[in-house]
PDBML (XML) file of the C-alpha atoms, coordinates in Angstrom:
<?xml version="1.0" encoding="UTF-8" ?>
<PDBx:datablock datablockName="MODEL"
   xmlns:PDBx="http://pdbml.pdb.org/schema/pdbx-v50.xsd"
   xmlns:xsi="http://www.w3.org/2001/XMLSchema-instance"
   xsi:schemaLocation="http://pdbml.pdb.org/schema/pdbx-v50.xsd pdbx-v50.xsd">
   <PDBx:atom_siteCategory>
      <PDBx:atom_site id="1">
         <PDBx:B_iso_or_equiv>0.00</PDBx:B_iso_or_equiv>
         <PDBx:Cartn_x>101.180</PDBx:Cartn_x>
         <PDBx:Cartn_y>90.435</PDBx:Cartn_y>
         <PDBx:Cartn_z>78.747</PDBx:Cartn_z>
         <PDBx:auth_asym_id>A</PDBx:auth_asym_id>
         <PDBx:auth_atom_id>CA</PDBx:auth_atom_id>
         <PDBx:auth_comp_id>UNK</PDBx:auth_comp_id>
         <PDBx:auth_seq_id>1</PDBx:auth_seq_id>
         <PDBx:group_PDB>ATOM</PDBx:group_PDB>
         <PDBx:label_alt_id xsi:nil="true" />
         <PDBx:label_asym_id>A</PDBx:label_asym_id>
         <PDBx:label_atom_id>CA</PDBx:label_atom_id>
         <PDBx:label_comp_id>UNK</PDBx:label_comp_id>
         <PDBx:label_entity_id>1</PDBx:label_entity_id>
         <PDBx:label_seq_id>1</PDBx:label_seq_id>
         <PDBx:occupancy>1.00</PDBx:occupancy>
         <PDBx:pdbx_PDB_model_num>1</PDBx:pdbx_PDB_model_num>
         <PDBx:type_symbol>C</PDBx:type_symbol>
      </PDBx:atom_site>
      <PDBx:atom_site id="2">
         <PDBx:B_iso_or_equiv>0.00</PDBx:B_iso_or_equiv>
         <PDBx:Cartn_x>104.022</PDBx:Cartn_x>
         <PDBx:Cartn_y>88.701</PDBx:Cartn_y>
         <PDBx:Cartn_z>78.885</PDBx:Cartn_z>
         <PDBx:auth_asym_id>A</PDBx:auth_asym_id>
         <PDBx:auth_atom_id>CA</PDBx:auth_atom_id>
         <PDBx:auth_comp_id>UNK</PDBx:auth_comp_id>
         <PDBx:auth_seq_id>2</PDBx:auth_seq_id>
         <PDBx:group_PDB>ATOM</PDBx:group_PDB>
         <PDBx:label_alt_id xsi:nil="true" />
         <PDBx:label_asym_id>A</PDBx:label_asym_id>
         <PDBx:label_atom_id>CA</PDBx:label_atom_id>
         <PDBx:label_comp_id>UNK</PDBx:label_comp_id>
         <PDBx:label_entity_id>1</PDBx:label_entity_id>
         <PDBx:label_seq_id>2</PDBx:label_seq_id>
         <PDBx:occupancy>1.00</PDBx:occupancy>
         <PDBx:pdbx_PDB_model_num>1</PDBx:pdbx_PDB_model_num>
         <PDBx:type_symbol>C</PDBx:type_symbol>
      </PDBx:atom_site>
      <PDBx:atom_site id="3">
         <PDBx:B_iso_or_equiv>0.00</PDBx:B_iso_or_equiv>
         <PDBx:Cartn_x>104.370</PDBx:Cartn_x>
         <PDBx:Cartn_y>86.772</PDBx:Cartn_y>
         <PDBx:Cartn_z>82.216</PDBx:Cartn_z>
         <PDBx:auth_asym_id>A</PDBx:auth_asym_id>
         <PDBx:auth_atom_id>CA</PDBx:auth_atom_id>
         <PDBx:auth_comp_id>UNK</PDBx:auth_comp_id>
         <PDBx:auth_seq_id>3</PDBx:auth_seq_id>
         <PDBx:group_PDB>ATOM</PDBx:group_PDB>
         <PDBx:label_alt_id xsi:nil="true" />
         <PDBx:label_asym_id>A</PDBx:label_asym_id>
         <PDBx:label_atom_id>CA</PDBx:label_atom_id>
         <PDBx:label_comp_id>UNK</PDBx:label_comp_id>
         <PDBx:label_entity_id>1</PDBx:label_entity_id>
         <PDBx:label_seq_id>3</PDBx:label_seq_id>
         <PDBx:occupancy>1.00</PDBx:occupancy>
         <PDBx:pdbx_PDB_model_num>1</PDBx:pdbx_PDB_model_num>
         <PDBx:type_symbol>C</PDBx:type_symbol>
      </PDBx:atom_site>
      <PDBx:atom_site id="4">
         <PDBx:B_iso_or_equiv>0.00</PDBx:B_iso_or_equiv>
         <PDBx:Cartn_x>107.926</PDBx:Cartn_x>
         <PDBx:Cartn_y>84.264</PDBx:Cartn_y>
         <PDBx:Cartn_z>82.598</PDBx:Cartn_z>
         <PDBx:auth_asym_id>A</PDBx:auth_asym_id>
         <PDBx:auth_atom_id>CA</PDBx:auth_atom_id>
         <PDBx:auth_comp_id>UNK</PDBx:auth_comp_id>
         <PDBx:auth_seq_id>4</PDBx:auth_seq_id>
         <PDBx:group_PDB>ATOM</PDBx:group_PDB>
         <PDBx:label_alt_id xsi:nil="true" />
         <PDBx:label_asym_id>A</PDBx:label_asym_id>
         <PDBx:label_atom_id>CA</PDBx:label_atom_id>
         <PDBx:label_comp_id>UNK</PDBx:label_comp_id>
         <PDBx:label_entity_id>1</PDBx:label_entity_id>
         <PDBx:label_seq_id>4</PDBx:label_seq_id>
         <PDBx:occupancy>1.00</PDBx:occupancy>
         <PDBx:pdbx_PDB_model_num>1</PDBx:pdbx_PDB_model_num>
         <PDBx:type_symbol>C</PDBx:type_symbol>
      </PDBx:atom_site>
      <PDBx:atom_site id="5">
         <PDBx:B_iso_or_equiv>0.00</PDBx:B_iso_or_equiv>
         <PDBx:Cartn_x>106.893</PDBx:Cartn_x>
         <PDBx:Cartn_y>80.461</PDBx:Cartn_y>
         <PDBx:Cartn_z>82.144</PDBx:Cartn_z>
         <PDBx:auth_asym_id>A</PDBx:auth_asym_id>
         <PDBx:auth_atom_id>CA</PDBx:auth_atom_id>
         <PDBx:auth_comp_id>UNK</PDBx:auth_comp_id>
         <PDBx:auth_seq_id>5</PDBx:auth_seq_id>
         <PDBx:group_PDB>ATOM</PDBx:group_PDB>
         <PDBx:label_alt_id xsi:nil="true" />
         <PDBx:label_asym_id>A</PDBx:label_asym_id>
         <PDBx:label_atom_id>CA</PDBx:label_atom_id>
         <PDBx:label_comp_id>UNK</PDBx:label_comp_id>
         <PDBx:label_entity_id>1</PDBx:label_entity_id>
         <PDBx:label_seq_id>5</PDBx:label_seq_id>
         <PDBx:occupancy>1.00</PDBx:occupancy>
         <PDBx:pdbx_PDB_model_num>1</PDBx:pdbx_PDB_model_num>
         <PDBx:type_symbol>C</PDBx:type_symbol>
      </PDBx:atom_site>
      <PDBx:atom_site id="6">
         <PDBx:B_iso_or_equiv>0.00</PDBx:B_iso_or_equiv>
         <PDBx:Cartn_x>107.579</PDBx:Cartn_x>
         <PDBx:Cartn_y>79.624</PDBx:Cartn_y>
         <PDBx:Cartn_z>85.739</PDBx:Cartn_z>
         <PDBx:auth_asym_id>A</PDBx:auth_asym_id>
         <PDBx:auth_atom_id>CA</PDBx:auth_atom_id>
         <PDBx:auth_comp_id>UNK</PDBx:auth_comp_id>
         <PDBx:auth_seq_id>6</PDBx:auth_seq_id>
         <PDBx:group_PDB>ATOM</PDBx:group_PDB>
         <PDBx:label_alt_id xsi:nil="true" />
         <PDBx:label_asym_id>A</PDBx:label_asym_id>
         <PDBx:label_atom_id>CA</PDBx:label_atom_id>
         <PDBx:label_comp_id>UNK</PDBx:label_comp_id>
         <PDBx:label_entity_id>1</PDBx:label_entity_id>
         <PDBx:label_seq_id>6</PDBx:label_seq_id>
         <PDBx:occupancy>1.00</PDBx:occupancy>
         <PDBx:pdbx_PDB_model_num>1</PDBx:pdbx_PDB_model_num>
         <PDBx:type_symbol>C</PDBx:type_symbol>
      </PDBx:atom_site>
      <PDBx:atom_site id="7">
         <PDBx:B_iso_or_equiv>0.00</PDBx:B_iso_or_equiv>
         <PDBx:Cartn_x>104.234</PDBx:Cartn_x>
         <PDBx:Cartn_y>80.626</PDBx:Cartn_y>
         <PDBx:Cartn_z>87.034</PDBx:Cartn_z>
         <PDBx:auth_asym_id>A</PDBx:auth_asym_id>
         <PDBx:auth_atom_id>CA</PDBx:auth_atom_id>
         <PDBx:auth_comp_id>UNK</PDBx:auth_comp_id>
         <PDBx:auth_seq_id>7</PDBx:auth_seq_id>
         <PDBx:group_PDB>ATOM</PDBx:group_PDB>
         <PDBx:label_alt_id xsi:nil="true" />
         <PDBx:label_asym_id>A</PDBx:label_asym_id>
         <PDBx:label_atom_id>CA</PDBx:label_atom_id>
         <PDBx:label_comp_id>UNK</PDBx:label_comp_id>
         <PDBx:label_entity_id>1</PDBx:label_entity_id>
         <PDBx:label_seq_id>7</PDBx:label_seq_id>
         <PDBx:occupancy>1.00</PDBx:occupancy>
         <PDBx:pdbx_PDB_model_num>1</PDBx:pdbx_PDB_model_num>
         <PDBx:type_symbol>C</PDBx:type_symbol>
      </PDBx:atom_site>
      <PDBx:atom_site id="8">
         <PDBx:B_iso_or_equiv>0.00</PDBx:B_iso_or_equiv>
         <PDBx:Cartn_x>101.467</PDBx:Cartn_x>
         <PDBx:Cartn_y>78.611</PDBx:Cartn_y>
         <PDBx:Cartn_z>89.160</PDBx:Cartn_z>
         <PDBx:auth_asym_id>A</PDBx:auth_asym_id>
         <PDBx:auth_atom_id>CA</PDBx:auth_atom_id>
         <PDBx:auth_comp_id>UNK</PDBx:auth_comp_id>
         <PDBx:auth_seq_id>8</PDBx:auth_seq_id>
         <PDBx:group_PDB>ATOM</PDBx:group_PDB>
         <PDBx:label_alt_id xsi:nil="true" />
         <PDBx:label_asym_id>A</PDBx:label_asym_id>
         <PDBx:label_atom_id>CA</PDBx:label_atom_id>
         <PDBx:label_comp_id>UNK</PDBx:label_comp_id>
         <PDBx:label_entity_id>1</PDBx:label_entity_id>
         <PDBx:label_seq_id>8</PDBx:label_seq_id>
         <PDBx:occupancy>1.00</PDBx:occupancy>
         <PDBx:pdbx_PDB_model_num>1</PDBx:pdbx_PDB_model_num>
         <PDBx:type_symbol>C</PDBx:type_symbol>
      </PDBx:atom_site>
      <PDBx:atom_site id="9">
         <PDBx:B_iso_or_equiv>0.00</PDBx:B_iso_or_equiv>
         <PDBx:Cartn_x>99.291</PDBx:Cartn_x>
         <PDBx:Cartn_y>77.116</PDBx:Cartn_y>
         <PDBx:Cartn_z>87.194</PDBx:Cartn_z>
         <PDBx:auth_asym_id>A</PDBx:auth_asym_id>
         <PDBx:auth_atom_id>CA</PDBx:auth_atom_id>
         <PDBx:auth_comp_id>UNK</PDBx:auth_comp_id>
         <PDBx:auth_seq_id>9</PDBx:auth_seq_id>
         <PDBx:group_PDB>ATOM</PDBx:group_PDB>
         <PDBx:label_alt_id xsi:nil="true" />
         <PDBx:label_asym_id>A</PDBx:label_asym_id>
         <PDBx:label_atom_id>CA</PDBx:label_atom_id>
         <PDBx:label_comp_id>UNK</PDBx:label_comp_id>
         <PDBx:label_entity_id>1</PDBx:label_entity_id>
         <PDBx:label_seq_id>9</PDBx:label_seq_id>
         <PDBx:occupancy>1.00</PDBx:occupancy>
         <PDBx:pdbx_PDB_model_num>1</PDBx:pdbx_PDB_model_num>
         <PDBx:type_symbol>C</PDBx:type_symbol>
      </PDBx:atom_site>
      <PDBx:atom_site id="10">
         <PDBx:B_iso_or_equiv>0.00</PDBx:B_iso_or_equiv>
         <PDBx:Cartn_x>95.891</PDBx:Cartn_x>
         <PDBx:Cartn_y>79.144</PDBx:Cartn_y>
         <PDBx:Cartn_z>86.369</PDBx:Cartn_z>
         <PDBx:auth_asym_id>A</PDBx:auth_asym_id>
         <PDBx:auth_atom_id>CA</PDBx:auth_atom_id>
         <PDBx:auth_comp_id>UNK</PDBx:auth_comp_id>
         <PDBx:auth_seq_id>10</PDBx:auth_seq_id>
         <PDBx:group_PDB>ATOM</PDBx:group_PDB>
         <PDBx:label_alt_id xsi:nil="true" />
         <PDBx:label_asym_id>A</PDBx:label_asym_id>
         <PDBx:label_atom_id>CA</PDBx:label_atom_id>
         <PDBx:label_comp_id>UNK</PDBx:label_comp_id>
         <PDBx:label_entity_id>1</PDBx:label_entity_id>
         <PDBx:label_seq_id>10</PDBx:label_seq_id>
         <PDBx:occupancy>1.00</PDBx:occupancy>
         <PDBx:pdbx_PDB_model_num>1</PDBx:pdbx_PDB_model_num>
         <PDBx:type_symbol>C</PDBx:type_symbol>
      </PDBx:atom_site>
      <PDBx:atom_site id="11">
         <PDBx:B_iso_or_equiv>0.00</PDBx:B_iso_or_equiv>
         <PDBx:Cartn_x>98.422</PDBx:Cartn_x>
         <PDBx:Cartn_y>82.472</PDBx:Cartn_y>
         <PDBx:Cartn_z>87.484</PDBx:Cartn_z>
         <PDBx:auth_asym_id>A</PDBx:auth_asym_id>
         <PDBx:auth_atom_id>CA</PDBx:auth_atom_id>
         <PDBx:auth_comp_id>UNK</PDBx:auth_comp_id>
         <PDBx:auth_seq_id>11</PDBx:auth_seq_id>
         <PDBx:group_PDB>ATOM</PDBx:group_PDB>
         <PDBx:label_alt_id xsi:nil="true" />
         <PDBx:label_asym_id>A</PDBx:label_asym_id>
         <PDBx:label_atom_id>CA</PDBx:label_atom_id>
         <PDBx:label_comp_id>UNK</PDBx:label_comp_id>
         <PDBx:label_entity_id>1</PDBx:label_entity_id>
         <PDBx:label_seq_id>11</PDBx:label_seq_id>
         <PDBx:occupancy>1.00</PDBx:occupancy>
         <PDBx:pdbx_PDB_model_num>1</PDBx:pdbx_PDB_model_num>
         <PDBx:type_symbol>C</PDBx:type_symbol>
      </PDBx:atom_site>
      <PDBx:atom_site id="12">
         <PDBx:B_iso_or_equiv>0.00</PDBx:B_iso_or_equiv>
         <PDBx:Cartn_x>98.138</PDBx:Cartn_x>
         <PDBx:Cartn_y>84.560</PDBx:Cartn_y>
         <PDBx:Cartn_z>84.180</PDBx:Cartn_z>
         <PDBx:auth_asym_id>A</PDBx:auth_asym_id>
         <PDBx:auth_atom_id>CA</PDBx:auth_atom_id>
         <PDBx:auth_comp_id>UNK</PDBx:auth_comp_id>
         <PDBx:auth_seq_id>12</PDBx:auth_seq_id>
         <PDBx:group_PDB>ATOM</PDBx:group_PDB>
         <PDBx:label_alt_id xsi:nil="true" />
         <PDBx:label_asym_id>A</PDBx:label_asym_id>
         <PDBx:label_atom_id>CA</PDBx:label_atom_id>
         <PDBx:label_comp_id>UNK</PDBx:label_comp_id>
         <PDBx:label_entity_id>1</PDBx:label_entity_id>
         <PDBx:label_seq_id>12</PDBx:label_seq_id>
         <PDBx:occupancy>1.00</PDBx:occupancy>
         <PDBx:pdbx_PDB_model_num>1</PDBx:pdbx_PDB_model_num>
         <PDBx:type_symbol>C</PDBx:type_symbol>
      </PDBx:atom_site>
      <PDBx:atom_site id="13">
         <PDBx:B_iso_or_equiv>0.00</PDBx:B_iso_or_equiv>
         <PDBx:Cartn_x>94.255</PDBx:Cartn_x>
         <PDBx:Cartn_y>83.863</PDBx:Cartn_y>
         <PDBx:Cartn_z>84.236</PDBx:Cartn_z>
         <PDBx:auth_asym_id>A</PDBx:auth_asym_id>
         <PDBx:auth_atom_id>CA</PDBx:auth_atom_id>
         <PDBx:auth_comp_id>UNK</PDBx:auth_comp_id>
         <PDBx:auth_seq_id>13</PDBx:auth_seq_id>
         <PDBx:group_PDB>ATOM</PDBx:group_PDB>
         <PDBx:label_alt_id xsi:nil="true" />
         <PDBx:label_asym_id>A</PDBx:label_asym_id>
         <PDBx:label_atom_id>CA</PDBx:label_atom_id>
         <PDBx:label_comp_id>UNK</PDBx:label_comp_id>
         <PDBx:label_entity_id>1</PDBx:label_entity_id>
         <PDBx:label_seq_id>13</PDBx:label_seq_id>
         <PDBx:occupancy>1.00</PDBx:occupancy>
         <PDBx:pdbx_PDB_model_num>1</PDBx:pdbx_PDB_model_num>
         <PDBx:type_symbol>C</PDBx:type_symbol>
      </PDBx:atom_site>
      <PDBx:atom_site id="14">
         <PDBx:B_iso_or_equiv>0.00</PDBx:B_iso_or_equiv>
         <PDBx:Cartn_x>93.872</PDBx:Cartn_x>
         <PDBx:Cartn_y>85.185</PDBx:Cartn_y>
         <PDBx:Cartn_z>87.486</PDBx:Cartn_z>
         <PDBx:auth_asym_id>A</PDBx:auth_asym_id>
         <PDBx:auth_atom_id>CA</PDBx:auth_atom_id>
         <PDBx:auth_comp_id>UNK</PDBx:auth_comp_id>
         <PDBx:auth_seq_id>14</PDBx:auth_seq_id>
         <PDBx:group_PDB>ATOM</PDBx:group_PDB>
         <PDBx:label_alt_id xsi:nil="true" />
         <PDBx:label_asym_id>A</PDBx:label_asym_id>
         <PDBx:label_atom_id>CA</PDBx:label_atom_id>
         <PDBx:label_comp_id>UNK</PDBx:label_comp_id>
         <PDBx:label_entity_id>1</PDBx:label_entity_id>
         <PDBx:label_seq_id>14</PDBx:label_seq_id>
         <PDBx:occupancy>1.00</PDBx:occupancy>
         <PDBx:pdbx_PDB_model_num>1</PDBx:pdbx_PDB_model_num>
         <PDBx:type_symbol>C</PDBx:type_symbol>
      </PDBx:atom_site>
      <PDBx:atom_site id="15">
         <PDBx:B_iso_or_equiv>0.00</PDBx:B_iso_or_equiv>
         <PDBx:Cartn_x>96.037</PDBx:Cartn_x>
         <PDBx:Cartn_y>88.070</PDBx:Cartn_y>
         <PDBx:Cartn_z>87.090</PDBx:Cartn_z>
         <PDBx:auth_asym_id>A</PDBx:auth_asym_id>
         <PDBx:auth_atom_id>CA</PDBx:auth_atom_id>
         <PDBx:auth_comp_id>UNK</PDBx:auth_comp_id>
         <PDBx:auth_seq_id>15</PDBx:auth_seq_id>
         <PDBx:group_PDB>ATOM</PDBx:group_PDB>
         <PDBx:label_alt_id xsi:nil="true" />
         <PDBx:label_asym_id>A</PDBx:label_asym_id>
         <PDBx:label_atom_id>CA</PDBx:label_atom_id>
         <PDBx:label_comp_id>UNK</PDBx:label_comp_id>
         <PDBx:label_entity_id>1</PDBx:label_entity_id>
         <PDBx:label_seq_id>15</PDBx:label_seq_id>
         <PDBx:occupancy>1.00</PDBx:occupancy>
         <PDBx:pdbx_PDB_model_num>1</PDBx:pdbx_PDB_model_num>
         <PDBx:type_symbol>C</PDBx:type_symbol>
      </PDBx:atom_site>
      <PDBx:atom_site id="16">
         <PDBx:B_iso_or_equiv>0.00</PDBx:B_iso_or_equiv>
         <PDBx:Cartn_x>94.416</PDBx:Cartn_x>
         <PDBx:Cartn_y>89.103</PDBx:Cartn_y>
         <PDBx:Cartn_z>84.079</PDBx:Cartn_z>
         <PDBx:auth_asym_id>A</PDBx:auth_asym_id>
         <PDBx:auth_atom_id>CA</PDBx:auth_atom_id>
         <PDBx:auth_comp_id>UNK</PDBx:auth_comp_id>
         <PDBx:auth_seq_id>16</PDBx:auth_seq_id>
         <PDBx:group_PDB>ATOM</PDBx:group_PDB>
         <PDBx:label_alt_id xsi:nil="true" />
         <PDBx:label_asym_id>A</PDBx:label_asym_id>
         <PDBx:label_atom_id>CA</PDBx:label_atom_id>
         <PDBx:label_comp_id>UNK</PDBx:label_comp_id>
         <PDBx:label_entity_id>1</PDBx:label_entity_id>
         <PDBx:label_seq_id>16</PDBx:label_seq_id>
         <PDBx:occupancy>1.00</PDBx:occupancy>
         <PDBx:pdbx_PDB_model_num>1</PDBx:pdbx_PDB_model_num>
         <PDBx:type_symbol>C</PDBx:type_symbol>
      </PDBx:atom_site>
      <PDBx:atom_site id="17">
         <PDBx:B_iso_or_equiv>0.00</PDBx:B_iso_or_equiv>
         <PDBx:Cartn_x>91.257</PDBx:Cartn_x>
         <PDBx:Cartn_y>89.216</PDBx:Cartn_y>
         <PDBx:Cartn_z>85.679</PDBx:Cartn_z>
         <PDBx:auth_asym_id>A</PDBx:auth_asym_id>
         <PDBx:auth_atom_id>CA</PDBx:auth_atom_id>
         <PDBx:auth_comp_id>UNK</PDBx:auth_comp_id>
         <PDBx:auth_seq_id>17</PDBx:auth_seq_id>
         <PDBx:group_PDB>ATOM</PDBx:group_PDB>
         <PDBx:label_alt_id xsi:nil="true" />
         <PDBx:label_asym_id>A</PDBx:label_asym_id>
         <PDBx:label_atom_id>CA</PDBx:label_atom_id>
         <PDBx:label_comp_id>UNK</PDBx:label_comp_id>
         <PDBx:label_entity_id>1</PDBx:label_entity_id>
         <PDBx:label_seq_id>17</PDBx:label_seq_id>
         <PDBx:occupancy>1.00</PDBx:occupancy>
         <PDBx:pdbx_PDB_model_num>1</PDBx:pdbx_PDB_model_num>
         <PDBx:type_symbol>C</PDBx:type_symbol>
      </PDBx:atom_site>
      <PDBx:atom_site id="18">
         <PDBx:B_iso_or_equiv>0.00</PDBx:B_iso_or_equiv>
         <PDBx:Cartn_x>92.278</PDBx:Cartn_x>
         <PDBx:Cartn_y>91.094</PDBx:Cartn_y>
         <PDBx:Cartn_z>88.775</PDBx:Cartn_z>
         <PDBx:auth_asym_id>A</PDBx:auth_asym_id>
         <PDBx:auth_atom_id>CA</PDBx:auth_atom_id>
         <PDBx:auth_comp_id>UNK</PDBx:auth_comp_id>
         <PDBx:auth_seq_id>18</PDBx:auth_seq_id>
         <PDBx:group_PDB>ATOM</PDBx:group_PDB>
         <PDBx:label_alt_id xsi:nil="true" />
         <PDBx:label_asym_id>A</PDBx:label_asym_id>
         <PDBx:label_atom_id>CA</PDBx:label_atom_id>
         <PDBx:label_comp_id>UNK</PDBx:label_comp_id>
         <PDBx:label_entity_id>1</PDBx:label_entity_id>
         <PDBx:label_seq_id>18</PDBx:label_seq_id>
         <PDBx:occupancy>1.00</PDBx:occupancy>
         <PDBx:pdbx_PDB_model_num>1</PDBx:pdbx_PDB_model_num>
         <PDBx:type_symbol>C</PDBx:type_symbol>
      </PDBx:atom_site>
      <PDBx:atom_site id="19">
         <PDBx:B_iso_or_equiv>0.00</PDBx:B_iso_or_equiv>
         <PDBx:Cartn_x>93.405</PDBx:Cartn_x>
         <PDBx:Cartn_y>93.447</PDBx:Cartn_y>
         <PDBx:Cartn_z>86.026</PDBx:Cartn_z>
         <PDBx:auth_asym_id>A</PDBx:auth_asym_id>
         <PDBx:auth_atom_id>CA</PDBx:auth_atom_id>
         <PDBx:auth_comp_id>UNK</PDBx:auth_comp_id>
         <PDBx:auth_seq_id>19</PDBx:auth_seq_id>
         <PDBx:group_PDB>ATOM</PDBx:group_PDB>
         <PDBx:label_alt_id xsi:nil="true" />
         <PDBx:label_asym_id>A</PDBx:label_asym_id>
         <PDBx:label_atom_id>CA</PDBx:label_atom_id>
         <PDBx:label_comp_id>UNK</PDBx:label_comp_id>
         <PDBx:label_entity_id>1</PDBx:label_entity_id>
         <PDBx:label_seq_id>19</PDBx:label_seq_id>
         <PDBx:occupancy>1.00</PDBx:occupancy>
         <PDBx:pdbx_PDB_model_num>1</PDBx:pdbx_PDB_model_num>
         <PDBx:type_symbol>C</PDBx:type_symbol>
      </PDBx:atom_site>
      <PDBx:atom_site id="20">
         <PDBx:B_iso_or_equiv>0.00</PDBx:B_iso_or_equiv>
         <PDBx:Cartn_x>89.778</PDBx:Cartn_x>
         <PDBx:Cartn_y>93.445</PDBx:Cartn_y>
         <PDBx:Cartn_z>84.234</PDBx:Cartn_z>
         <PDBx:auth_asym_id>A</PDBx:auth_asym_id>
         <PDBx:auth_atom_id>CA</PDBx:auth_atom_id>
         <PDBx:auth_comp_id>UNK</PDBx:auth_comp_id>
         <PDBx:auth_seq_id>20</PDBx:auth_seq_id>
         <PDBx:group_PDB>ATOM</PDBx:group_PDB>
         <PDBx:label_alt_id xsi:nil="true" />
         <PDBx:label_asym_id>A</PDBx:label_asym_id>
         <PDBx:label_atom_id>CA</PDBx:label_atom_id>
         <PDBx:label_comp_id>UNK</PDBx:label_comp_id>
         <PDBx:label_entity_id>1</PDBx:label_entity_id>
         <PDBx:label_seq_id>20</PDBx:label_seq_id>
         <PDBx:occupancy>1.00</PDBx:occupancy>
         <PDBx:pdbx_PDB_model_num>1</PDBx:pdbx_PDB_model_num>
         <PDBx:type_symbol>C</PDBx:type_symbol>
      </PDBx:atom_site>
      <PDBx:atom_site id="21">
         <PDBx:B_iso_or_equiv>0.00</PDBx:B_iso_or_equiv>
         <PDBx:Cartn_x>88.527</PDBx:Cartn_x>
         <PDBx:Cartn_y>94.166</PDBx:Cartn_y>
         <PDBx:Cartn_z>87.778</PDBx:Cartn_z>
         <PDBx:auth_asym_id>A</PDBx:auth_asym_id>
         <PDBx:auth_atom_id>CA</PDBx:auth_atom_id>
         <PDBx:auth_comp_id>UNK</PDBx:auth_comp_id>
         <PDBx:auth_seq_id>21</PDBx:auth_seq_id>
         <PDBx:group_PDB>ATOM</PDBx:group_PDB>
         <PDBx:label_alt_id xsi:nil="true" />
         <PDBx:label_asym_id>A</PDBx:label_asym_id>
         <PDBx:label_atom_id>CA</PDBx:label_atom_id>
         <PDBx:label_comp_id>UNK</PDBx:label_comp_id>
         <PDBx:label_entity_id>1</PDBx:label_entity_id>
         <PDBx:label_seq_id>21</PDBx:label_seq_id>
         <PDBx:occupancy>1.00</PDBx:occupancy>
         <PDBx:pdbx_PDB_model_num>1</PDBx:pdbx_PDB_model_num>
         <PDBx:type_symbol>C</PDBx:type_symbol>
      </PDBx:atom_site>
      <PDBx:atom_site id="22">
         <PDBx:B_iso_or_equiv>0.00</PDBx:B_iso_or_equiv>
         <PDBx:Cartn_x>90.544</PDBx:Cartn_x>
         <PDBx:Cartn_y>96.879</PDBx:Cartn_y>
         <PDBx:Cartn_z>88.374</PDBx:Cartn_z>
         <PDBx:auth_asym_id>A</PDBx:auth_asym_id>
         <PDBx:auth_atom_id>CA</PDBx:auth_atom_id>
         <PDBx:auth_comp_id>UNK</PDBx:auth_comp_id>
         <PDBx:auth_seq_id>22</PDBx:auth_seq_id>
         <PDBx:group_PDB>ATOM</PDBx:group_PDB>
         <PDBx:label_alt_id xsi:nil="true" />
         <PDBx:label_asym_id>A</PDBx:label_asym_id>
         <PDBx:label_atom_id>CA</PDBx:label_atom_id>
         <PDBx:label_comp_id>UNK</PDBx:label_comp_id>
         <PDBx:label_entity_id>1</PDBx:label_entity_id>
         <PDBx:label_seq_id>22</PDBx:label_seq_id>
         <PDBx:occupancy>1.00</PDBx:occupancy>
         <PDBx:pdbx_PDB_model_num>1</PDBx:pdbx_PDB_model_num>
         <PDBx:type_symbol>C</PDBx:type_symbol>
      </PDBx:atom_site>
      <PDBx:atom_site id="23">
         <PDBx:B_iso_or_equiv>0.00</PDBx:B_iso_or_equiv>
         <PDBx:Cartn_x>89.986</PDBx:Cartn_x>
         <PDBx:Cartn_y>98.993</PDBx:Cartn_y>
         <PDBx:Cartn_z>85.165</PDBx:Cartn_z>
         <PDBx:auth_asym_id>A</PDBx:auth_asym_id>
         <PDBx:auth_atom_id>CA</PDBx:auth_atom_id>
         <PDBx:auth_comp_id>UNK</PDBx:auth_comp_id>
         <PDBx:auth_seq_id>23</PDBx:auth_seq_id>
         <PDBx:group_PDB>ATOM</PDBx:group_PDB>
         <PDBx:label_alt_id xsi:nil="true" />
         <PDBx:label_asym_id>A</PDBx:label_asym_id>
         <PDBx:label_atom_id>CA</PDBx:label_atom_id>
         <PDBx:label_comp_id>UNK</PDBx:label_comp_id>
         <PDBx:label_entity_id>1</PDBx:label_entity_id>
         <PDBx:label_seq_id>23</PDBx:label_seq_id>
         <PDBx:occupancy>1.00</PDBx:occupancy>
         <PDBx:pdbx_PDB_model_num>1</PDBx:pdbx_PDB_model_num>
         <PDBx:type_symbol>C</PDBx:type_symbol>
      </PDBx:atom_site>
      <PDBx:atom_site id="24">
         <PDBx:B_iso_or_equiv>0.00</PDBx:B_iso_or_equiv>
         <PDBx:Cartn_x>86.136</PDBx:Cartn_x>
         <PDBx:Cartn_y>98.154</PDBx:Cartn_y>
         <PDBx:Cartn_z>85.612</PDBx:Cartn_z>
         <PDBx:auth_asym_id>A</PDBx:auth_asym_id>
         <PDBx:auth_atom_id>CA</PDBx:auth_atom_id>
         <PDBx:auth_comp_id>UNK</PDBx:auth_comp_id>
         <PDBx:auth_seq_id>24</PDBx:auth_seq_id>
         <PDBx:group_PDB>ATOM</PDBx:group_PDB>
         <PDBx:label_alt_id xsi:nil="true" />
         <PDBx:label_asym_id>A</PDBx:label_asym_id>
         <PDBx:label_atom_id>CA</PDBx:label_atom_id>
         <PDBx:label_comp_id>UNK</PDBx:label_comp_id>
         <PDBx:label_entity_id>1</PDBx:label_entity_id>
         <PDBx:label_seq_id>24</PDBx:label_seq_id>
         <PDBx:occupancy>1.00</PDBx:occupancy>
         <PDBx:pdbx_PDB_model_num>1</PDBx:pdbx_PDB_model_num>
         <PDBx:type_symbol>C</PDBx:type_symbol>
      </PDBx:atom_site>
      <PDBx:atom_site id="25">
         <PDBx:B_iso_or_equiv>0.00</PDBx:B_iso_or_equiv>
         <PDBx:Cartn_x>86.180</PDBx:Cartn_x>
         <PDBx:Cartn_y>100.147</PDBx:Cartn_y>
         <PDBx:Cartn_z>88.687</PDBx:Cartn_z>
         <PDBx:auth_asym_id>A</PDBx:auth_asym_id>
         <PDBx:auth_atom_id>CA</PDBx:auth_atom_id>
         <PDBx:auth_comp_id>UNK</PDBx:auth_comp_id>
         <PDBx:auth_seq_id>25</PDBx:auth_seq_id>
         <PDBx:group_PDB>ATOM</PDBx:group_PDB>
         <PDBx:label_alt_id xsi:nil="true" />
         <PDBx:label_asym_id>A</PDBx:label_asym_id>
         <PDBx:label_atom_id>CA</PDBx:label_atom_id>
         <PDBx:label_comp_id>UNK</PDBx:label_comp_id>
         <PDBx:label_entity_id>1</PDBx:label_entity_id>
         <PDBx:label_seq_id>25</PDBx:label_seq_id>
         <PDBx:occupancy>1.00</PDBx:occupancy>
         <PDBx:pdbx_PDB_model_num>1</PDBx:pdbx_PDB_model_num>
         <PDBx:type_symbol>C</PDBx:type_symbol>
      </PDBx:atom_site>
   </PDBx:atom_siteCategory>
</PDBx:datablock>
């Protein structure tokens, strides 16, 4: 929750919904 700036853009999105996947299952 609390990523550094230099990330591609859309990263933190897509992270947090490979985490959402993964506590789903």
């Amino acid at each position: 929750n609390a990523l550094p700036a230099e990330v591609p853009d859309g990263f933190a999105e897509r992270l947090a919904a490979t985490l959402t996947t993964l506590r789903a299952t």
